[in-house]
Protein backbone atom coordinates (compact mmCIF):
# COMPACT_ATOMS: atom_id res chain seq x y z
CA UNK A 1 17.70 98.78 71.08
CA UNK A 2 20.58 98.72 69.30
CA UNK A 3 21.07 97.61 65.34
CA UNK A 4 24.06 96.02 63.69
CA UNK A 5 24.75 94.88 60.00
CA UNK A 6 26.96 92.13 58.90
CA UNK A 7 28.25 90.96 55.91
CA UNK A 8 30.28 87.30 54.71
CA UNK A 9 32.29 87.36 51.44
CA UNK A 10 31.80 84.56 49.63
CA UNK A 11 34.48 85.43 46.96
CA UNK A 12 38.11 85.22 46.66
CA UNK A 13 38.83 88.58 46.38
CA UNK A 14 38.45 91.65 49.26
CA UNK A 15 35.37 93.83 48.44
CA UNK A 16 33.98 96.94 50.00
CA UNK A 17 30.58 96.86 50.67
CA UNK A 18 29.01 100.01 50.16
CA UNK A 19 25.74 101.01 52.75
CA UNK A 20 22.85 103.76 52.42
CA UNK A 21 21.30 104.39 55.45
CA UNK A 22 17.21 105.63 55.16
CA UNK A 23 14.26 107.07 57.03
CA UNK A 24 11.52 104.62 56.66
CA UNK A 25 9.95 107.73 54.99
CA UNK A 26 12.87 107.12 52.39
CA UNK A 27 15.20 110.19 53.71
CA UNK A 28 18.97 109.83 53.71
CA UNK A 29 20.61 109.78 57.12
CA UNK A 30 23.98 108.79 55.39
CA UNK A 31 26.75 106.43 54.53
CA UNK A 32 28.85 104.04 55.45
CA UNK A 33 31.36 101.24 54.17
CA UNK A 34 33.63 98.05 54.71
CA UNK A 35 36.25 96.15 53.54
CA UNK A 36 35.59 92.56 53.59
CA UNK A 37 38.79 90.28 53.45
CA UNK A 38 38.48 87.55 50.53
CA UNK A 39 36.16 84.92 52.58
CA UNK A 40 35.97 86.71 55.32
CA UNK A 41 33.27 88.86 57.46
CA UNK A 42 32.87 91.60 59.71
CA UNK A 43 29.90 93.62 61.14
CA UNK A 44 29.02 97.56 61.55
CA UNK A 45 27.72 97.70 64.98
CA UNK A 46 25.46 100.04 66.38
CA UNK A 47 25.12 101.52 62.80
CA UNK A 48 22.05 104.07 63.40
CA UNK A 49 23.39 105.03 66.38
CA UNK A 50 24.17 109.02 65.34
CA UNK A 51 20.68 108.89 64.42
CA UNK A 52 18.49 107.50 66.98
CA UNK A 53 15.53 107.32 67.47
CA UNK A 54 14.73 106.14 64.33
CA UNK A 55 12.67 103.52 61.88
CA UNK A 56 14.76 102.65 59.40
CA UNK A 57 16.44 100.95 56.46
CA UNK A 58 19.82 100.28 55.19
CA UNK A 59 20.58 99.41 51.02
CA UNK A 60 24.22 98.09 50.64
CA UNK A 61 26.16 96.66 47.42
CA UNK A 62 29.24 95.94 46.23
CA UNK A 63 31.72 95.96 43.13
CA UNK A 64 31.66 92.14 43.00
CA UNK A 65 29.20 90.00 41.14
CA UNK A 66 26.06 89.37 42.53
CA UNK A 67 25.60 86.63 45.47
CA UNK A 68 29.14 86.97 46.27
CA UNK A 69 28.06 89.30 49.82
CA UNK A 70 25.42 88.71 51.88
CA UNK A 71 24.63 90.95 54.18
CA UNK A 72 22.01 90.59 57.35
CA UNK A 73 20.78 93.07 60.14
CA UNK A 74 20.55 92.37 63.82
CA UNK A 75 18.29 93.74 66.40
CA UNK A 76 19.56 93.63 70.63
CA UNK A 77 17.98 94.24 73.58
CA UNK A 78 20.24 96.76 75.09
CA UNK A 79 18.85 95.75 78.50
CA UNK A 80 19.08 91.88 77.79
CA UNK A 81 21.26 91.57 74.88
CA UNK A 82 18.35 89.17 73.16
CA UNK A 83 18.98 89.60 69.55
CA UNK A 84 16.98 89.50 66.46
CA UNK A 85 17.95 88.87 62.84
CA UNK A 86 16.81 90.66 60.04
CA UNK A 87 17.19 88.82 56.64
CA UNK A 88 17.51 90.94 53.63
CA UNK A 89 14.18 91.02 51.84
């Protein structure tokens, strides 16, 4: 398997969005960042990749107010490429 993040700007104005990546256990693996472009998105792929295999979990924010990033996970197959969103919850 292999697990991406994502991220849309909904604001006018470029952000970085800051991520936290965690053991399910709550241990830090580390961090990691973007710059979104006003309106734009982009995606981190293969994001616990350094530290596989694990079960984890990923907190993000950003300097801008609150609703203006979403962010969203994805899950692939790495034999079929079938993917699997994760909603933030």
């Amino acid at each position: 398997m292999r697990y991406n993040v994502g991220c849309l700007n909904a604001s006018t104005q470029a952000a970085r969005v800051n991520f936290e990546l965690y053991r399910s256990d709550g241990t830090m693996l580390g961090t990691e960042s973007l710059i979104l472009m006003p309106l734009g998105n982009d995606q981190l792929n293969r994001i616990f990749g350094p530290y596989q295999p694990v079960t984890g979990y990923i907190d993000y924010w950003s300097d801008l107010p609150m609703g203006s990033i979403y962010c969203y996970g994805s899950v692939l197959d790495n034999v079929t490429s079938d993917p699997t969103t994760i909603p933030p919850q």
